[in-house]
Protein backbone atom coordinates (compact mmCIF):
# COMPACT_ATOMS: atom_id res chain seq x y z
CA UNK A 1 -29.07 9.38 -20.10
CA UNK A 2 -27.41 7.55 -16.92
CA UNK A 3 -29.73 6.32 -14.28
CA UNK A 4 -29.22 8.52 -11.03
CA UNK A 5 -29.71 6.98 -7.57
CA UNK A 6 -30.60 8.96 -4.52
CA UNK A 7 -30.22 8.39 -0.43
CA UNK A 8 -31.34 10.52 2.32
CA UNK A 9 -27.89 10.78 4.67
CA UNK A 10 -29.25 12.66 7.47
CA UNK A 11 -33.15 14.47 7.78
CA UNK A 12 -33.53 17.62 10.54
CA UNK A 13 -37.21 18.28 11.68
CA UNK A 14 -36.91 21.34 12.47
CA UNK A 15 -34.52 25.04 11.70
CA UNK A 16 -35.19 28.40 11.09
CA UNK A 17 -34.21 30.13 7.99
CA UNK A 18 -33.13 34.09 8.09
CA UNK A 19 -31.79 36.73 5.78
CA UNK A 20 -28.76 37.70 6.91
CA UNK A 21 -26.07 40.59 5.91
CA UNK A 22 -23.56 40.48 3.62
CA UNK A 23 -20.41 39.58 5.15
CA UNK A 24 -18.26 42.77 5.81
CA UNK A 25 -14.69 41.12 7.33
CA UNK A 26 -13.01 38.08 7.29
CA UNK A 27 -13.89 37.41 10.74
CA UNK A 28 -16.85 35.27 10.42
CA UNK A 29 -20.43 35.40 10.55
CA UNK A 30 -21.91 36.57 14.21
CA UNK A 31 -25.61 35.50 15.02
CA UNK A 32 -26.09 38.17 16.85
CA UNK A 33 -26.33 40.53 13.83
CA UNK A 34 -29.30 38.79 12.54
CA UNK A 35 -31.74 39.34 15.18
CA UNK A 36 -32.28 35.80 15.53
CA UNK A 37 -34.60 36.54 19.45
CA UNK A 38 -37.20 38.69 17.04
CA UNK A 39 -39.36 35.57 15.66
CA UNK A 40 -40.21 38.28 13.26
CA UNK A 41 -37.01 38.08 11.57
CA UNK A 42 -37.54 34.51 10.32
CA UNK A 43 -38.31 34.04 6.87
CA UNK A 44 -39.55 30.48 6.96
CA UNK A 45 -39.43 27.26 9.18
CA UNK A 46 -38.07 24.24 6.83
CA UNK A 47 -36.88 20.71 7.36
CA UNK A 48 -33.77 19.47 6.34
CA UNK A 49 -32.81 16.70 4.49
CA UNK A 50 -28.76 15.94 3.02
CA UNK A 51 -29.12 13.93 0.37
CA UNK A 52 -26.93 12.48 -1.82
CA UNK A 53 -27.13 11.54 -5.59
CA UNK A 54 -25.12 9.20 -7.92
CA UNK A 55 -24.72 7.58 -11.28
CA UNK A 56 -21.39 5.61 -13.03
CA UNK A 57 -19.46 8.66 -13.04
CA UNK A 58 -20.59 11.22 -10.29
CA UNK A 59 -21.48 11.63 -6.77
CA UNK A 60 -23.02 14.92 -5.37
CA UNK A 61 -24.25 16.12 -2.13
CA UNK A 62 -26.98 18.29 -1.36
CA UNK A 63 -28.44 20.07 1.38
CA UNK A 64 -31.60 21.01 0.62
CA UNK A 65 -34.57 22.93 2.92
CA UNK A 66 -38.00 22.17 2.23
CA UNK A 67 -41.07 22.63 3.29
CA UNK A 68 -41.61 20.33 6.48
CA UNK A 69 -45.49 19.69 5.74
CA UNK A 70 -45.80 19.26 1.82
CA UNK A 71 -41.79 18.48 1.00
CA UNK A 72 -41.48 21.02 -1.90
CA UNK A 73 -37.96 22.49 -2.03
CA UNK A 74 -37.74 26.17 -0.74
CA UNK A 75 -33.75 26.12 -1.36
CA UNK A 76 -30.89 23.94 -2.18
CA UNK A 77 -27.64 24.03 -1.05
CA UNK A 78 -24.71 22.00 -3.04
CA UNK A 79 -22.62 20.83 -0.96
CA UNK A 80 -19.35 20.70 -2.40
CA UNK A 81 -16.88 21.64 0.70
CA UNK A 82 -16.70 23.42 3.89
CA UNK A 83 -17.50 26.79 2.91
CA UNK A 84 -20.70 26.29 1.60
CA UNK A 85 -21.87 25.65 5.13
CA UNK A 86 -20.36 27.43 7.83
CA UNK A 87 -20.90 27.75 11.60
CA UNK A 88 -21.38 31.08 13.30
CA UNK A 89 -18.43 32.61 15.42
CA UNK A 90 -20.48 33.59 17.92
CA UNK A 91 -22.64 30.46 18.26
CA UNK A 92 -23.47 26.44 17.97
CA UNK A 93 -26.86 26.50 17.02
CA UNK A 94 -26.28 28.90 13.96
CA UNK A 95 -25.10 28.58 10.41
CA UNK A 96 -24.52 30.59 7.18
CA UNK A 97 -25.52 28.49 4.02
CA UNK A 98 -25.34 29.10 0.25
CA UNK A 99 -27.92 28.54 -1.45
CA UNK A 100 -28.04 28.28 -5.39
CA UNK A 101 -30.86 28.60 -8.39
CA UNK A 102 -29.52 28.39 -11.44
CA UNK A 103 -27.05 31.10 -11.78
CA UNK A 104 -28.32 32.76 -8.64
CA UNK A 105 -26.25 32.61 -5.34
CA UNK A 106 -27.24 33.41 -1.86
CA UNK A 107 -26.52 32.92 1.43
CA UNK A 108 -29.11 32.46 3.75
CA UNK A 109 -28.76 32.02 7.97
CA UNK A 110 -30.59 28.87 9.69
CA UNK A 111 -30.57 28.01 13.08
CA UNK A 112 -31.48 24.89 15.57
CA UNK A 113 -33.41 24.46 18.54
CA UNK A 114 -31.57 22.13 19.85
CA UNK A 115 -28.09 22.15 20.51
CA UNK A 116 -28.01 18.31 19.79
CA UNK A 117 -29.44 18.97 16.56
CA UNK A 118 -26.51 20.97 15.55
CA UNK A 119 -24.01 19.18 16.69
CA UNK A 120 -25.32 16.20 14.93
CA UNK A 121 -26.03 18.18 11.74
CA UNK A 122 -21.88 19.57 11.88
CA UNK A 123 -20.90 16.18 12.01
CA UNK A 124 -22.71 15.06 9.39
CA UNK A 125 -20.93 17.45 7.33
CA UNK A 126 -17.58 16.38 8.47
CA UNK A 127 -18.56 12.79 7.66
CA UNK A 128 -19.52 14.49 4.03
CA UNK A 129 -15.86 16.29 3.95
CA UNK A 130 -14.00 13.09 4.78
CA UNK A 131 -16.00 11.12 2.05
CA UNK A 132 -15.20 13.61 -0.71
CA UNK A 133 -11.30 14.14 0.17
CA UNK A 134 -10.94 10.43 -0.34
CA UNK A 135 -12.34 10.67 -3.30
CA UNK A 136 -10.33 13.38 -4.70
CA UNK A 137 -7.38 11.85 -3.31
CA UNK A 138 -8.46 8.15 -5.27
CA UNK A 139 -9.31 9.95 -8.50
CA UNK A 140 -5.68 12.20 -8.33
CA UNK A 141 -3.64 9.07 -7.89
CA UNK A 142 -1.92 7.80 -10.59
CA UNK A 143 0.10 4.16 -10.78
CA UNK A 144 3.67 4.37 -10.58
CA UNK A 145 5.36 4.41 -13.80
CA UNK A 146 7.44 1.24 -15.08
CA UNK A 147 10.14 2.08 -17.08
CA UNK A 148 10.44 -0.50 -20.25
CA UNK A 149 13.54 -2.22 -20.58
CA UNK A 150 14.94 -3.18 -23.95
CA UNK A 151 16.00 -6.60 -24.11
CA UNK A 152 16.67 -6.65 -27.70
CA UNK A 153 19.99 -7.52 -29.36
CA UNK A 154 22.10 -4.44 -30.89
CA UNK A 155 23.82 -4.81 -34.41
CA UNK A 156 26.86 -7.25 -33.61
CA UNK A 157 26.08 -8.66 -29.92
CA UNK A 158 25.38 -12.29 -29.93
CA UNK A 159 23.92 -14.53 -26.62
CA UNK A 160 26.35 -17.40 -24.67
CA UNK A 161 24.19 -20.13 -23.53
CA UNK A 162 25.73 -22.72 -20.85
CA UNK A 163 24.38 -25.90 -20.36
CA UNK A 164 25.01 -28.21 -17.75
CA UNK A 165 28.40 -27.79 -16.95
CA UNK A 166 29.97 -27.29 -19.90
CA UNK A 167 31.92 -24.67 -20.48
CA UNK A 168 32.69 -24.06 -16.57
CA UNK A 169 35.41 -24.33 -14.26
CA UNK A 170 35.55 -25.07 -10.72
CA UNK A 171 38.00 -23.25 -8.69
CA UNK A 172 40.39 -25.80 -6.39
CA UNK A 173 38.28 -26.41 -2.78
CA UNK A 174 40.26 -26.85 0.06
CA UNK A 175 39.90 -30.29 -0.01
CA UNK A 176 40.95 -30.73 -3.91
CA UNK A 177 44.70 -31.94 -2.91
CA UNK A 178 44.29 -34.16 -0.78
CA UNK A 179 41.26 -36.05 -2.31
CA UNK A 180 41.77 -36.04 -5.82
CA UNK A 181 44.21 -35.41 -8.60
CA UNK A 182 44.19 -33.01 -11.40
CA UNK A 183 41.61 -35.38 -13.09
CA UNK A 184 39.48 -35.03 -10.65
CA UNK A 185 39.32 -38.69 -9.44
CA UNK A 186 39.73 -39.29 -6.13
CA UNK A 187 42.99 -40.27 -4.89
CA UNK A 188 43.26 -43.55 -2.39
CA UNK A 189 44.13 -42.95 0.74
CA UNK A 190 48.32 -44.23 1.53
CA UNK A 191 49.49 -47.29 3.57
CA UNK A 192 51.67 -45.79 6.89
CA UNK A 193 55.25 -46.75 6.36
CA UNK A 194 56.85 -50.30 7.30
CA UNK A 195 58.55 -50.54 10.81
CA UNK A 196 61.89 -51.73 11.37
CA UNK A 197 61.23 -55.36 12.03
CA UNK A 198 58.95 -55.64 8.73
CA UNK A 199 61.95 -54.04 7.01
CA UNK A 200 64.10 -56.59 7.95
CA UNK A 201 62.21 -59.54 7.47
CA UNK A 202 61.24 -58.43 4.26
CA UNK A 203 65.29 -58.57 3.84
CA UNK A 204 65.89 -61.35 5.07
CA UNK A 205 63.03 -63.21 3.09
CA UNK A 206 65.04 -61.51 -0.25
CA UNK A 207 68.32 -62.87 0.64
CA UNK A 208 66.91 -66.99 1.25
CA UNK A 209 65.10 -66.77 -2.09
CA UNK A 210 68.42 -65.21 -3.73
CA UNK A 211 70.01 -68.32 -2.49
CA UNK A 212 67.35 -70.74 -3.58
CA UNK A 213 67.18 -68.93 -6.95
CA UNK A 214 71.36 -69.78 -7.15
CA UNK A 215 71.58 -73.40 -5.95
CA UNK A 216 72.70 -72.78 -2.28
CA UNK A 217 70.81 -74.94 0.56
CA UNK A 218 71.92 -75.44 4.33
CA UNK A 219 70.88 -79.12 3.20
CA UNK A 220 73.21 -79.10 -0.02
CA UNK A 221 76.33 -78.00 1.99
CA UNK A 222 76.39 -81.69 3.33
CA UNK A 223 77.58 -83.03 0.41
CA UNK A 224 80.79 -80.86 -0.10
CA UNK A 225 82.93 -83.24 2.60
């Protein structure tokens, strides 16, 4: 048996319970059929206290009227969405609630004193509402689905492993021709071309060692006299 916690949300001094008629159109209920200005028509005077209860697995509100003097429960409402409480057509300080015992259903009419008091006790139940369609909504989510991939190798297919940069070719860069060869050294850069004057002097330096190299001097002409 799970341990069940309980916490008083909201507690209403005062409201007057009625038996009201059974609900003949989809219209609403009306205050002014249950001849709420006859104090006569009241069935009892209760408190009100909204309590709600949870363990590990649930949470559940209830709104329960009791006796304001000793506490004992004169009926319980479970409040499980809007139309187990609902406000009067005709009226702020009214409201039909279902009551249940066991198998037993009812709904019974209660109404405030103060107009504060019902407001406050309508908000409370929206506050309730909110709580509860969050809920849902966390418990109805589901993660997204992942679809598995099969990285497994069929019959026949085999893996290509590169290291380094084996195995790879680089595609010419713009730059490829002019600073390296097909080896992929780089290439030095050329000497500009020779002006005229070094051309000649380099010439002219050809010729005097051509004459060396055969015997002829200016010096050696001296002697043929």
């Amino acid at each position: 048996m799970t341990d069940e916690v309980q916490r008083v949300l909201h507690t209403f001094s005062k409201v007057h319970i009625y038996a009201i008629p059974p609900l003949g159109s989809n219209q609403g209920y009306r205050a002014s059929q249950w001849n709420v200005d006859n104090e006569e028509a009241r069935i009892f005077t209760a408190r009100i206290r909204i309590i709600e209860t949870y363990n590990s697995e649930t949470v559940r509100t209830d709104v329960r009227l009791e006796d304001p003097n000793s506490g004992d429960l004169f009926a319980n409402c479970p409040y499980e969405a809007a139309f187990c409480v609902e406000q009067v057509v005709d009226s702020s300080r009214f409201f039909a609630v279902r009551v249940v015992d066991g198998n037993n259903k009812a709904i019974l009419g209660i109404g405030f004193e103060q107009r504060d008091d019902a407001f406050n006790f309508g908000v409370a139940l929206q506050d309730i509402r909110r709580q509860q369609d969050a809920e849902k909504a966390a418990k109805n989510r589901t993660p997204p689905v992942v679809e598995k991939k099969d990285y497994s190798l069929k019959e026949g297919e085999t893996i290509s492993i590169t290291i380094g940069n084996k195995g790879r070719r680089r595609g010419p860069s713009s730059n490829s021709t002019s600073s390296s060869d097909n080896s992929g050294l780089p290439l030095p850069f050329l000497p500009p071309p020779p002006s005229a004057e070094d051309v000649k002097r380099r010439q002219s330096r050809n010729l005097d060692e051509e004459e060396v190299k055969f015997g002829f001097d200016d010096d050696a002409f001296g002697d043929f006299v």
